[in-house]
C-alpha atoms as a PDB file:
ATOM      1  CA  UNK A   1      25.001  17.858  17.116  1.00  0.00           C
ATOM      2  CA  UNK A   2      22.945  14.914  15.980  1.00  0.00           C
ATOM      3  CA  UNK A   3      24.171  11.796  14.245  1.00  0.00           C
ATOM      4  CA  UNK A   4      23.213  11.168  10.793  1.00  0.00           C
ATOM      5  CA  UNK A   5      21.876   7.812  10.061  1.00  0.00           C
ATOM      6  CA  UNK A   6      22.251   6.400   6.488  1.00  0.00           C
ATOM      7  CA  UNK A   7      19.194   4.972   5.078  1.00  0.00           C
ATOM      8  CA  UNK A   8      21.662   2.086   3.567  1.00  0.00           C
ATOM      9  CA  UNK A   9      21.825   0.106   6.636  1.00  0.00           C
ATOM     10  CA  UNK A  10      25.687  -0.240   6.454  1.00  0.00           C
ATOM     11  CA  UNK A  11      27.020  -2.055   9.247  1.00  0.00           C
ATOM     12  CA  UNK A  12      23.509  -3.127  10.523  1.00  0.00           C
ATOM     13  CA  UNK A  13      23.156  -6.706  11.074  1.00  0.00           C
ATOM     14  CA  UNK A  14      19.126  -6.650   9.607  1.00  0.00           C
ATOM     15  CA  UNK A  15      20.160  -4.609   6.504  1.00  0.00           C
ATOM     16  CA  UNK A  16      18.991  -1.663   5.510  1.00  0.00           C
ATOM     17  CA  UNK A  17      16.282   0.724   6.211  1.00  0.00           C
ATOM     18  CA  UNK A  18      14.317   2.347   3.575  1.00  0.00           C
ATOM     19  CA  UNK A  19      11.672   2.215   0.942  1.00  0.00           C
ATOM     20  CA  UNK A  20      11.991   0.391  -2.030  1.00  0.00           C
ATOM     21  CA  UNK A  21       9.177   1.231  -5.093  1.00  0.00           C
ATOM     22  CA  UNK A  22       8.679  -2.007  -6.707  1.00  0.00           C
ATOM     23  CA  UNK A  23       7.008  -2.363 -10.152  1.00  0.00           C
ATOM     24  CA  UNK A  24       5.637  -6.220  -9.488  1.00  0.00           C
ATOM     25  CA  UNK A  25       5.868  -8.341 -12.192  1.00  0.00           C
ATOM     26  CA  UNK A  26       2.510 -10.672 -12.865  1.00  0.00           C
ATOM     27  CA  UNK A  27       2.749 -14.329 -11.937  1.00  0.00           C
ATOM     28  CA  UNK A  28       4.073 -14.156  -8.371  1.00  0.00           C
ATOM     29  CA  UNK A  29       2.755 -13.545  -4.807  1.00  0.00           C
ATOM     30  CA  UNK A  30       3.365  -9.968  -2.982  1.00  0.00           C
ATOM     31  CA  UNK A  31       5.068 -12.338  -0.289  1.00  0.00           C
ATOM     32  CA  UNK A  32       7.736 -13.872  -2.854  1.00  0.00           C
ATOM     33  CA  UNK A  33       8.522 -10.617  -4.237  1.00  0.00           C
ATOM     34  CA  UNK A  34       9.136  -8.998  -0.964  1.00  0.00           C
ATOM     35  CA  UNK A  35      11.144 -11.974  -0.041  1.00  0.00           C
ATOM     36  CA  UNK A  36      13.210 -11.938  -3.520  1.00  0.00           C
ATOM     37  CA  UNK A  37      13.801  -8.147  -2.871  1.00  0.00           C
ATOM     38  CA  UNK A  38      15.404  -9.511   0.654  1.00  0.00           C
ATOM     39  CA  UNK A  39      17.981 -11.759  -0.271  1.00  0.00           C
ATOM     40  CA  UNK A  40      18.788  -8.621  -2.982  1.00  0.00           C
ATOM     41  CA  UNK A  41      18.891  -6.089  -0.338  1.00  0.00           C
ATOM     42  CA  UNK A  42      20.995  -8.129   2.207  1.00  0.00           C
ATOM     43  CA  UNK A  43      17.671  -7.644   4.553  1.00  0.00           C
ATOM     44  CA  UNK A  44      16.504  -9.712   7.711  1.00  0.00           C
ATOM     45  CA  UNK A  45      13.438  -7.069   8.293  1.00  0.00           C
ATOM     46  CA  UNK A  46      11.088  -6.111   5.340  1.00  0.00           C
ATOM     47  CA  UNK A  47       7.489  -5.870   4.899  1.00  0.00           C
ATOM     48  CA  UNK A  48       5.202  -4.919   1.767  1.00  0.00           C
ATOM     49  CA  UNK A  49       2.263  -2.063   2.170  1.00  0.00           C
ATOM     50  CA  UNK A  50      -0.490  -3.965   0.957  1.00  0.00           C
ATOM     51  CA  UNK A  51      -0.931  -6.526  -0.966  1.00  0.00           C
ATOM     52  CA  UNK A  52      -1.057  -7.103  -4.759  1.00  0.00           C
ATOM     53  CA  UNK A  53      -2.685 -10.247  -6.496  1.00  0.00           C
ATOM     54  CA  UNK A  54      -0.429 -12.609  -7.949  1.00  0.00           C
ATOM     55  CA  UNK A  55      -2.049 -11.654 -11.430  1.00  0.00           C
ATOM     56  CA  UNK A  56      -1.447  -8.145 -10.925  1.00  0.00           C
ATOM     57  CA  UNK A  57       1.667  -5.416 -11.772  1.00  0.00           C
ATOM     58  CA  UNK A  58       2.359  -2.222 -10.533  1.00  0.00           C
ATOM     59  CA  UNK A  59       3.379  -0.698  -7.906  1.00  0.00           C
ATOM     60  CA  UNK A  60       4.618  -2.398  -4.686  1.00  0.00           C
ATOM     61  CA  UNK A  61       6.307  -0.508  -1.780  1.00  0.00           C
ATOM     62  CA  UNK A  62       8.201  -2.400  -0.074  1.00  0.00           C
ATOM     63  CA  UNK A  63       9.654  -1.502   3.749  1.00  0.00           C
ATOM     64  CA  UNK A  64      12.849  -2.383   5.061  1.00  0.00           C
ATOM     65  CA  UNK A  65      14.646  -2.245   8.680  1.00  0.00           C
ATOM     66  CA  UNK A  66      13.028   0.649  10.391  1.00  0.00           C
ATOM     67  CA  UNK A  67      10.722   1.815   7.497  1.00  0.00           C
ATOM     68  CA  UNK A  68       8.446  -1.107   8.892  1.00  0.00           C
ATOM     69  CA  UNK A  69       7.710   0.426  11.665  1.00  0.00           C
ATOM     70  CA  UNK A  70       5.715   3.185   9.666  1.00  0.00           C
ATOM     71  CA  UNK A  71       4.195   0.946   7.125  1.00  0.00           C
ATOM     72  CA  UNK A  72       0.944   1.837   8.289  1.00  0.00           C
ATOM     73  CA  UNK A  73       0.679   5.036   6.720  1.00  0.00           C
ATOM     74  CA  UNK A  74       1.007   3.001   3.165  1.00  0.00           C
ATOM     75  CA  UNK A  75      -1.456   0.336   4.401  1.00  0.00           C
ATOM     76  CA  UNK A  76      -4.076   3.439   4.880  1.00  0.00           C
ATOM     77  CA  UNK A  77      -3.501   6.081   2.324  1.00  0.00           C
ATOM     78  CA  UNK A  78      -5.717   5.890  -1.091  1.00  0.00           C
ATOM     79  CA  UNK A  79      -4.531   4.062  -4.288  1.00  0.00           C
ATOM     80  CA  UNK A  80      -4.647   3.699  -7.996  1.00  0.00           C
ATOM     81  CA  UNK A  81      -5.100   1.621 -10.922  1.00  0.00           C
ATOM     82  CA  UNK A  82      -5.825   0.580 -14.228  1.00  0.00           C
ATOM     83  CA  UNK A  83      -8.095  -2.430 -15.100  1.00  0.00           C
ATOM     84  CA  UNK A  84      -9.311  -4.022 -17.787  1.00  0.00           C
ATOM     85  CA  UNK A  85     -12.956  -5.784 -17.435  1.00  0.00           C
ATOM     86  CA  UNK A  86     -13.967  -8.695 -20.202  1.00  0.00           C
ATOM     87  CA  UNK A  87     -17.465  -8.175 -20.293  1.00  0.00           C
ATOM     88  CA  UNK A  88     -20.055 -10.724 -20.848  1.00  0.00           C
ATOM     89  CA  UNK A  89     -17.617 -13.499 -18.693  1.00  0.00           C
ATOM     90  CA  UNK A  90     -17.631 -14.635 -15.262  1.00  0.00           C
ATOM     91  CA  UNK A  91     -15.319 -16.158 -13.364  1.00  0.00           C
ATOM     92  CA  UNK A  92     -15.484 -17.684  -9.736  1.00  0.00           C
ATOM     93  CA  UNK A  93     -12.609 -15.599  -8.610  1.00  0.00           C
ATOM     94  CA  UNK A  94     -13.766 -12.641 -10.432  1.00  0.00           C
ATOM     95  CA  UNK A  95     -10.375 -12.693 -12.121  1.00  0.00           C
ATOM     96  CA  UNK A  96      -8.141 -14.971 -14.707  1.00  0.00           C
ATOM     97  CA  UNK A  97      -7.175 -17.358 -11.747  1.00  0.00           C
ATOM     98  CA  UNK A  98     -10.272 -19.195 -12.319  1.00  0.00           C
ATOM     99  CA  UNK A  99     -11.823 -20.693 -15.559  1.00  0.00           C
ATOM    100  CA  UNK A 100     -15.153 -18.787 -16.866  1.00  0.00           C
ATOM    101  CA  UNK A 101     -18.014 -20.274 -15.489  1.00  0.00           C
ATOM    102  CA  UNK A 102     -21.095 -17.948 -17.370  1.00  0.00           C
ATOM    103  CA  UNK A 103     -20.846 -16.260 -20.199  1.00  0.00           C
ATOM    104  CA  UNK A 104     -23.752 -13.665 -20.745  1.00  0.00           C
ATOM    105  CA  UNK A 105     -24.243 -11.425 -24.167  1.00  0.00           C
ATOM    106  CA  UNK A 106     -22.706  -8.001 -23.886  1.00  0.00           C
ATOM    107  CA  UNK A 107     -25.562  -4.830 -25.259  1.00  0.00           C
ATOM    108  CA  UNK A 108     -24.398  -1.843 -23.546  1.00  0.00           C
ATOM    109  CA  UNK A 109     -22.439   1.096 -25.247  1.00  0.00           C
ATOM    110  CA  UNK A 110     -20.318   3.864 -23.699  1.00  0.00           C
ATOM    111  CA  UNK A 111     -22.994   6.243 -22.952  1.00  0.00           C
ATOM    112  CA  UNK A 112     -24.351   2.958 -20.711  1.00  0.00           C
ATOM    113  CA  UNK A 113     -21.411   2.193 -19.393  1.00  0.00           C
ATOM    114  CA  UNK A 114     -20.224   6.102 -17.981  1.00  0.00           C
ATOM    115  CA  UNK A 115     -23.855   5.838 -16.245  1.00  0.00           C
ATOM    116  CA  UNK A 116     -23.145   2.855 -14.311  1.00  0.00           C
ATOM    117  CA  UNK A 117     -19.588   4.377 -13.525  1.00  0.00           C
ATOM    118  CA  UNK A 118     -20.736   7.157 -11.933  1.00  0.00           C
ATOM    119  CA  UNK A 119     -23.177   5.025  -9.478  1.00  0.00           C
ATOM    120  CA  UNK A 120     -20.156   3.789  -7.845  1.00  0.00           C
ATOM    121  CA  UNK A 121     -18.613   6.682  -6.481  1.00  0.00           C
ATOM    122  CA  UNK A 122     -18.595   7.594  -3.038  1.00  0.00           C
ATOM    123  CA  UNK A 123     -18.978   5.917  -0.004  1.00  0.00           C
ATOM    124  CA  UNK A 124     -20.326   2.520  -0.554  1.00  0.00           C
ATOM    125  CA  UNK A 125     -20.417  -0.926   1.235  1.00  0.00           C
ATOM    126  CA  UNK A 126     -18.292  -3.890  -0.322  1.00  0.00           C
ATOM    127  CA  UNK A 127     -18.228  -7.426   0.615  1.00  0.00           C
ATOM    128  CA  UNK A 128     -15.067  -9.115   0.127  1.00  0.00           C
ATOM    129  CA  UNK A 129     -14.449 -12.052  -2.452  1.00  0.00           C
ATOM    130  CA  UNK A 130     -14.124 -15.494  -1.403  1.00  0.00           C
ATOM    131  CA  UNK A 131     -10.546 -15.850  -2.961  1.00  0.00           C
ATOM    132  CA  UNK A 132      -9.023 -12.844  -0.602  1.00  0.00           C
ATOM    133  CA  UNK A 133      -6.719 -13.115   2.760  1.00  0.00           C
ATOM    134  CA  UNK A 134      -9.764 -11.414   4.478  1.00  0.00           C
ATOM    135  CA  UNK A 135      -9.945 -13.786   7.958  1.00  0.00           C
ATOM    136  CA  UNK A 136     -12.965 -15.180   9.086  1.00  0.00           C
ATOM    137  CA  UNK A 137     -12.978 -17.442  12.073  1.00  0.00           C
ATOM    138  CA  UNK A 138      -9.050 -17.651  12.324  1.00  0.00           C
ATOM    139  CA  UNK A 139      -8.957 -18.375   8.465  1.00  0.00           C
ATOM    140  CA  UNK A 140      -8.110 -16.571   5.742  1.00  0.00           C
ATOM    141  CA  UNK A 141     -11.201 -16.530   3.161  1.00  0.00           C
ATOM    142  CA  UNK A 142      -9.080 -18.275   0.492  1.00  0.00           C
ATOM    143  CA  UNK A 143      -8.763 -21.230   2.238  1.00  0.00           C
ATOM    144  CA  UNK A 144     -12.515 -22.272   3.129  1.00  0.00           C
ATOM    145  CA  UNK A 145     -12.659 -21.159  -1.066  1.00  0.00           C
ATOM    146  CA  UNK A 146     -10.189 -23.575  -1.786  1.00  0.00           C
ATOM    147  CA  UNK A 147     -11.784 -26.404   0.311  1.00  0.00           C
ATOM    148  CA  UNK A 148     -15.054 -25.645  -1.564  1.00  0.00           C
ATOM    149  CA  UNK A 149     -16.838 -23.925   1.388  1.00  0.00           C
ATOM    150  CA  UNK A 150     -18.209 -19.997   1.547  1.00  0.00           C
ATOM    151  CA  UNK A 151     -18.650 -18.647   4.854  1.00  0.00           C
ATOM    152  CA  UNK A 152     -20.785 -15.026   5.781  1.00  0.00           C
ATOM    153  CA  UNK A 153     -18.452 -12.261   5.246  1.00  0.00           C
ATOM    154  CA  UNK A 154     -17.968  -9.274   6.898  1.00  0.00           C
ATOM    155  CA  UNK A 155     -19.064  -5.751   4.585  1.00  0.00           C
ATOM    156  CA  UNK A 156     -16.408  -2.888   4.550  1.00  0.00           C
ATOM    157  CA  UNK A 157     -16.767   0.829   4.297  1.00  0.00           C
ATOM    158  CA  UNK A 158     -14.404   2.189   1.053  1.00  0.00           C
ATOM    159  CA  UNK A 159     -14.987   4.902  -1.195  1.00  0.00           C
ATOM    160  CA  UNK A 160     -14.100   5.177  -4.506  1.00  0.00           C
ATOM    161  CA  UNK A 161     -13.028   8.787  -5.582  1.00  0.00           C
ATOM    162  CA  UNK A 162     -12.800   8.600  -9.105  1.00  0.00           C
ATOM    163  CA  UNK A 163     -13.661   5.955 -11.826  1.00  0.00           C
ATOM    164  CA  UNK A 164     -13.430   6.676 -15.274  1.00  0.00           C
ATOM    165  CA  UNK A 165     -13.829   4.446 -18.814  1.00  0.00           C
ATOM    166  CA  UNK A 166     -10.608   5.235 -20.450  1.00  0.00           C
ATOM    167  CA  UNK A 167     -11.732   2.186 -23.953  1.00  0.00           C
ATOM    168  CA  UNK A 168     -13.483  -0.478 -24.909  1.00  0.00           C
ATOM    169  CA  UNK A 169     -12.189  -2.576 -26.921  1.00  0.00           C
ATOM    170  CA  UNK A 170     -14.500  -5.170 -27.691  1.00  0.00           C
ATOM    171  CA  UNK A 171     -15.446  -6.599 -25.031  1.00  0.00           C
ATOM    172  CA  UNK A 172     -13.040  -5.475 -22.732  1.00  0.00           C
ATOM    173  CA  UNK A 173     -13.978  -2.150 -20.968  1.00  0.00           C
ATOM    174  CA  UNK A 174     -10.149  -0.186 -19.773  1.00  0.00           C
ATOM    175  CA  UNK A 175     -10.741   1.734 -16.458  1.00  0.00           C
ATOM    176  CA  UNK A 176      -8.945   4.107 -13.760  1.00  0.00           C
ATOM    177  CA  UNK A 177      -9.370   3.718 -10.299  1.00  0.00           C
ATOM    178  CA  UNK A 178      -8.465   6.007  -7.402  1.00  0.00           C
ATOM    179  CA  UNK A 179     -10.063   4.458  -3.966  1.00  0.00           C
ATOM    180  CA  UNK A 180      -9.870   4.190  -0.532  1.00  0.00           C
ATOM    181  CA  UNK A 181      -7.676   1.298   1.166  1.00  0.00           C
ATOM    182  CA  UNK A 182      -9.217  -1.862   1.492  1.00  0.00           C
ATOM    183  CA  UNK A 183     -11.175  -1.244  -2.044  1.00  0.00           C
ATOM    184  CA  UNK A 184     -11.455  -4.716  -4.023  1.00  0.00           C
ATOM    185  CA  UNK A 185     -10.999  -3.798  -7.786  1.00  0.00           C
ATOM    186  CA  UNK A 186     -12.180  -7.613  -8.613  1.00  0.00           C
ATOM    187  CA  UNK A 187     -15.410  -6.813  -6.155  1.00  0.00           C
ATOM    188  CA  UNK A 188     -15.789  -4.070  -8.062  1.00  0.00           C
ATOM    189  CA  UNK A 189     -15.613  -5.692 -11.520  1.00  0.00           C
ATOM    190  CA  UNK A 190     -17.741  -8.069 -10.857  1.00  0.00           C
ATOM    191  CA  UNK A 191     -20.432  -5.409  -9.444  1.00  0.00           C
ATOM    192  CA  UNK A 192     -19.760  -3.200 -12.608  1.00  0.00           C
ATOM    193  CA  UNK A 193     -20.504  -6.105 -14.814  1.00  0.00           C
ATOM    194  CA  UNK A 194     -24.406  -7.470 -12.920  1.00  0.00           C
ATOM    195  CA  UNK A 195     -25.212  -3.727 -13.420  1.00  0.00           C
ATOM    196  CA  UNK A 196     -24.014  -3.571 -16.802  1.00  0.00           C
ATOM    197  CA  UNK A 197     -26.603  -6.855 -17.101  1.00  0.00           C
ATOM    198  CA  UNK A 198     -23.559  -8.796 -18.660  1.00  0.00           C
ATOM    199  CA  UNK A 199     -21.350  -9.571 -15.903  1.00  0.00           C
ATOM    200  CA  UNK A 200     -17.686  -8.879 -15.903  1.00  0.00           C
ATOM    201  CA  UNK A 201     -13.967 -10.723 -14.938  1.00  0.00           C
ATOM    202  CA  UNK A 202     -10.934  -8.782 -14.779  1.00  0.00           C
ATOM    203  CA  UNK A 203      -8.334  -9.552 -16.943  1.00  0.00           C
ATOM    204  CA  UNK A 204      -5.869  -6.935 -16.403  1.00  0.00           C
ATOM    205  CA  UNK A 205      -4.680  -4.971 -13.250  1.00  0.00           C
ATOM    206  CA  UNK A 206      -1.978  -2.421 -12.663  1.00  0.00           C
ATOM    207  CA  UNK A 207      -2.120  -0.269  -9.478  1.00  0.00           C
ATOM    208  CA  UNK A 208      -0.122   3.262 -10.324  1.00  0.00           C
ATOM    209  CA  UNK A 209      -0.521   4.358  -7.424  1.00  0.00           C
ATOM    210  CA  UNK A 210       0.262   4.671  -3.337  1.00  0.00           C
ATOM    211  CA  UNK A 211      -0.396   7.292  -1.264  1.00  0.00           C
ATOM    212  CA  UNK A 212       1.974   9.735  -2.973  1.00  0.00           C
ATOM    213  CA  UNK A 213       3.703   7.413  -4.450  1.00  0.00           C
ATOM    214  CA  UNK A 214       3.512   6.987  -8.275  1.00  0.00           C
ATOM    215  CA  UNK A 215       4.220   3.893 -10.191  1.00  0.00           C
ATOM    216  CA  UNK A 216       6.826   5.879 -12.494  1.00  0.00           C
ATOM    217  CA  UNK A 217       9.068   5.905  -9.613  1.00  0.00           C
ATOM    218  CA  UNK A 218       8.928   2.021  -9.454  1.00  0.00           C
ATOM    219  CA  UNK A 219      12.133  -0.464 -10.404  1.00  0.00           C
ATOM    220  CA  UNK A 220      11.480  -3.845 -12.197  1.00  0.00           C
ATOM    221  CA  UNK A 221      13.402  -7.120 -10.640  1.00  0.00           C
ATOM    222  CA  UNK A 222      15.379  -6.959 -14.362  1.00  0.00           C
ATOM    223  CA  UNK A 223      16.587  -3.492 -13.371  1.00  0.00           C
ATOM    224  CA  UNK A 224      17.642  -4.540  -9.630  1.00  0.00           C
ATOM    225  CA  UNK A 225      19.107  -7.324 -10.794  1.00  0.00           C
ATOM    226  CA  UNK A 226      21.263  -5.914 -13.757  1.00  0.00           C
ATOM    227  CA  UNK A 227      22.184  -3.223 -11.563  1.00  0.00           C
ATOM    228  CA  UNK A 228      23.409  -5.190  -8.553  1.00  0.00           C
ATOM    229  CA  UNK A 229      22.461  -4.883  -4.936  1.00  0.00           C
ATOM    230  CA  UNK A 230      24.897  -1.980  -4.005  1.00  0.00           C
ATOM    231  CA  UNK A 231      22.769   0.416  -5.831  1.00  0.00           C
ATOM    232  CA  UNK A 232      19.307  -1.283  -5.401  1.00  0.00           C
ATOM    233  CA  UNK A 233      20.103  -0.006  -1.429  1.00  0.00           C
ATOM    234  CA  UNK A 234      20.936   3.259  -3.019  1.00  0.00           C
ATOM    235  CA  UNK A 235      17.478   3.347  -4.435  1.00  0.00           C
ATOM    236  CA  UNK A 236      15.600   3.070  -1.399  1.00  0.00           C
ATOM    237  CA  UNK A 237      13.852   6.210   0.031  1.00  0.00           C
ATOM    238  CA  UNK A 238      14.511   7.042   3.580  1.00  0.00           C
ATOM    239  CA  UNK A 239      11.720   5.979   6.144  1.00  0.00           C
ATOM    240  CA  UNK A 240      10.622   9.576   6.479  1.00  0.00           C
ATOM    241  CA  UNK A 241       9.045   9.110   2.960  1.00  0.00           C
ATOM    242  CA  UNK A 242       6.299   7.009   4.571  1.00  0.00           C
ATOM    243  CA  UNK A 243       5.301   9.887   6.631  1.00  0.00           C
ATOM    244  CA  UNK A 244       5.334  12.860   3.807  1.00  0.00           C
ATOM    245  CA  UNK A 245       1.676  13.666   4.346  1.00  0.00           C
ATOM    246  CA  UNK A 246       2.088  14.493   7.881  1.00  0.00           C
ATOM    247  CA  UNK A 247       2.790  17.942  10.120  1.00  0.00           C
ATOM    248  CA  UNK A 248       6.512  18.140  10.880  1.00  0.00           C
ATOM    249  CA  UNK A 249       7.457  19.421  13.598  1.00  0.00           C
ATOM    250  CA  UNK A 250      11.208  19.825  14.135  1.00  0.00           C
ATOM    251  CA  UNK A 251      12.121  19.951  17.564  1.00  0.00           C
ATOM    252  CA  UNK A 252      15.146  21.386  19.433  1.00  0.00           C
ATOM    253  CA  UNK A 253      17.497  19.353  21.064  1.00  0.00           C
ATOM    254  CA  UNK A 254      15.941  19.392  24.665  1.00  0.00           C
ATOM    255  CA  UNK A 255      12.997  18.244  22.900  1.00  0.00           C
ATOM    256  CA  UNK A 256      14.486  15.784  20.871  1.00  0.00           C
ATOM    257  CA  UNK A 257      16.226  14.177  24.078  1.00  0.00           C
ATOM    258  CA  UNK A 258      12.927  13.780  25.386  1.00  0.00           C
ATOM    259  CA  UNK A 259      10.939  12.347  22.688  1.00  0.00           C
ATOM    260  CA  UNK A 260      14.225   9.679  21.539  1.00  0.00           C
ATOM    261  CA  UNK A 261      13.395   8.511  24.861  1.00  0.00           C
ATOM    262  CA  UNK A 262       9.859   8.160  25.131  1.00  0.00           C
ATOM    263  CA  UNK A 263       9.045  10.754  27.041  1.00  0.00           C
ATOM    264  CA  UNK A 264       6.126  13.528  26.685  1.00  0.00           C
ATOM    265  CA  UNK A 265       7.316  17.393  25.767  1.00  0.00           C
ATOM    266  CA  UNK A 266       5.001  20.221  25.320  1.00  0.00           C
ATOM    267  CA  UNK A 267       4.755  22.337  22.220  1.00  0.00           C
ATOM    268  CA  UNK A 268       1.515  24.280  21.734  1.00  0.00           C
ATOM    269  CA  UNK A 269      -0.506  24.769  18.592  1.00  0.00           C
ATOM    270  CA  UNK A 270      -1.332  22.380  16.066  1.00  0.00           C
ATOM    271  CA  UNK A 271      -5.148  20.088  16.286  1.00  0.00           C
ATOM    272  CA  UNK A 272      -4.957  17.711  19.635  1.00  0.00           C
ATOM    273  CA  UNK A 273      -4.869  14.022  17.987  1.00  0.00           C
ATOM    274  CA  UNK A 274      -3.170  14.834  14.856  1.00  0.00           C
ATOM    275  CA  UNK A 275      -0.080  12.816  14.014  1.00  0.00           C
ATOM    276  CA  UNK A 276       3.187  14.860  13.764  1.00  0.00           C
ATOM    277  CA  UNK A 277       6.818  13.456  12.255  1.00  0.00           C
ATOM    278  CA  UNK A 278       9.007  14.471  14.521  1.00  0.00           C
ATOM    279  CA  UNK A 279      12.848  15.664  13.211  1.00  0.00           C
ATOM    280  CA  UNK A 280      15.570  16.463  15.689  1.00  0.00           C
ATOM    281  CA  UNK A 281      18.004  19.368  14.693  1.00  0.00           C
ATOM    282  CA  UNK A 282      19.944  19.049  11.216  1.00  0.00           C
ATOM    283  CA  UNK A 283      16.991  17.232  10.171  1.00  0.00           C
ATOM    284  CA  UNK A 284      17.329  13.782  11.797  1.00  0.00           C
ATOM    285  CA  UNK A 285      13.973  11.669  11.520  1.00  0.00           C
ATOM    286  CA  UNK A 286      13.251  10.483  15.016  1.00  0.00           C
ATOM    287  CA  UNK A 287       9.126   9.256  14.487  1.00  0.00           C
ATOM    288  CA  UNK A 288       6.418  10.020  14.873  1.00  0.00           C
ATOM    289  CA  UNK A 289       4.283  11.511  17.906  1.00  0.00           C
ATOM    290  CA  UNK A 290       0.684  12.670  18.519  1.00  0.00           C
ATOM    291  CA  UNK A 291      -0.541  15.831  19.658  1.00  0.00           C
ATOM    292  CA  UNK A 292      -2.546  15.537  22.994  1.00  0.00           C
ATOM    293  CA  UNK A 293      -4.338  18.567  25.328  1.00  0.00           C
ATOM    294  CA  UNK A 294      -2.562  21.452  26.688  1.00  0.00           C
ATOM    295  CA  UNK A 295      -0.026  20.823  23.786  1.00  0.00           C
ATOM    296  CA  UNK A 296       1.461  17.948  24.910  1.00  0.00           C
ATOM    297  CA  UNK A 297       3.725  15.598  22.369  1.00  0.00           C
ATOM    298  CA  UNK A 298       3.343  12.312  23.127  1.00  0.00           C
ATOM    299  CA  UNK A 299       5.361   9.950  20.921  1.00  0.00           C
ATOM    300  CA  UNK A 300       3.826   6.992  18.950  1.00  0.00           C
ATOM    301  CA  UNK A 301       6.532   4.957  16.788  1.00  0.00           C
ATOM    302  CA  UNK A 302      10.475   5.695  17.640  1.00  0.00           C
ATOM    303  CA  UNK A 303      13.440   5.651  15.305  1.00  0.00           C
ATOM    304  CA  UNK A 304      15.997   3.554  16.856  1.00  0.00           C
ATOM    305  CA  UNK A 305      19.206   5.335  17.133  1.00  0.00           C
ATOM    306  CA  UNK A 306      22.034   4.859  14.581  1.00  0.00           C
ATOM    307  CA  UNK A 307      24.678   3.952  16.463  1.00  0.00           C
ATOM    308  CA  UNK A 308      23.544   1.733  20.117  1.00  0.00           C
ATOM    309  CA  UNK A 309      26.976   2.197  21.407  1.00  0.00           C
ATOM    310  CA  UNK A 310      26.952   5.822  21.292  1.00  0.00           C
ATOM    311  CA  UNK A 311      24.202   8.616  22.946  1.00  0.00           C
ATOM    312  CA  UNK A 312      21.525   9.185  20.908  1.00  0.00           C
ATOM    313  CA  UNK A 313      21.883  13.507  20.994  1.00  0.00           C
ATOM    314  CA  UNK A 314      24.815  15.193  21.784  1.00  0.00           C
END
């Protein structure tokens, strides 16, 4: 029989280990809200999936204890949002961290405005802003901004799935966002706006979504905090939820013993190089492996066991 392992952490000297849905509030960093969520959760270990400006609300997952080791599948899945562009304003930081610097007259209706959407869907090339954590030379872009320098940047690869104009209300233009990782919504403001001919800021931003994650699933800080931190543990997800769009495979207790230890076990079928989570029996998570030739299982990221002091399957 395998040992269940609570996703509370209890008796773990780093906390606990989970997924906690944040719904950031505006004003602060991703970095101080994972660290306030910390000190609530009791946690050593935690990690956010990608960052959120300090401007911007919405969803945050946050990883704790052994979550972090499968924060990757966060950092890389597609997400969501809602802006809000002012039109006819430009700021240097394409955002409301900066004052406007050019102000432009705004003569473009909705039927304009749904053509220029639709020229930014698919795969395109984006260059990041100045005022991002993108590193250049060992620095982050922000900081040759902030010392009045700009530097070449290096072009990414996203691709935005869907982008539609949900009002306009004066000038600001409301929009929905579903894109690849890595997509700049500012960038992308600020590109909206020179073809638009008016230029464009954002002055609103909530991402609603993660992966398969959905912003109403979030918690606000005032709910944590009301609630105390007993039950904000009992709100985080298992670390298995990071891994809900893989294959699972659920292996038998030879197999298990092998891959808890690192070692390779054969199980044919499935596409060599796809990703599999990996359950032992009664539904333990154990990680996550990859599928290699002649059906070999060769694990990637391990779950550590619950208990050190006892075997890991029995």
């Amino acid at each position: 029989m395998v040992p269940r392992q609570s996703h509370s952490g209890a008796g773990d000297r780093s906390g606990p280990d989970g997924v906690l849905l944040l719904d950031k509030p505006a004003g602060i960093t991703s970095t101080r809200a994972l660290a306030r969520a910390k000190r609530l959760l009791g946690s050593l270990k935690g990690g956010h999936t990608g960052t959120l400006d300090p401007f911007a609300t919405g969803l945050l997952p946050l990883v704790f204890g052994e979550a972090t080791k499968f924060s990757r599948f966060l950092i890389d899945s597609r997400k969501a949002y809602q802006a809000v562009l002012r039109l006819g304003e430009e700021t240097p930081t394409g955002d409301t961290e900066s004052e406007v610097s050019q102000r432009r007259p705004v003569e473009v209706d909705s039927k304009k405005i749904d053509e220029v959407l639709r020229t930014f869907l698919g795969v395109q090339i984006q260059i990041p802003p100045m005022h991002s954590a993108v590193h250049v030379a060992g620095r982050r872009l922000y900081d040759y901004a902030r010392a009045g320098e700009e530097v070449e940047r290096p072009t990414r690869q996203v691709e935005i799935e869907s982008l539609e104009r949900n009002a306009i209300d004066g000038a600001d233009l409301s929009i929905s966002v579903a894109c690849s990782k890595g997509t700049y919504i500012r960038t992308l403001a600020q590109d909206i706006g020179l073809k638009l001919g008016c230029g464009a800021h954002l002055v609103g931003l909530r991402r609603t979504a993660v992966g398969g994650f959905v912003l109403g699933q979030a918690v606000t800080f005032e709910t944590l905090d009301a609630e105390g931190p007993a039950r904000a543990r009992e709100r985080l997800l298992p670390p298995e939820a990071l891994v809900g769009a893989l294959s699972r495979l659920d292996a038998t207790a030879d197999e298990a013993d092998h891959f808890g230890h690192g070692r390779v076990f054969v199980r044919e079928g499935g596409e060599s190089g796809a990703e599999v989570a990996i359950f032992a029996p009664g539904g333990r998570f154990l990680g996550v492996a990859r599928r290699a030739e002649a059906g070999r299982i060769v694990a990637l990221r391990l779950m550590s066991p619950a208990d050190t002091k006892a075997p890991v399957f029995a």
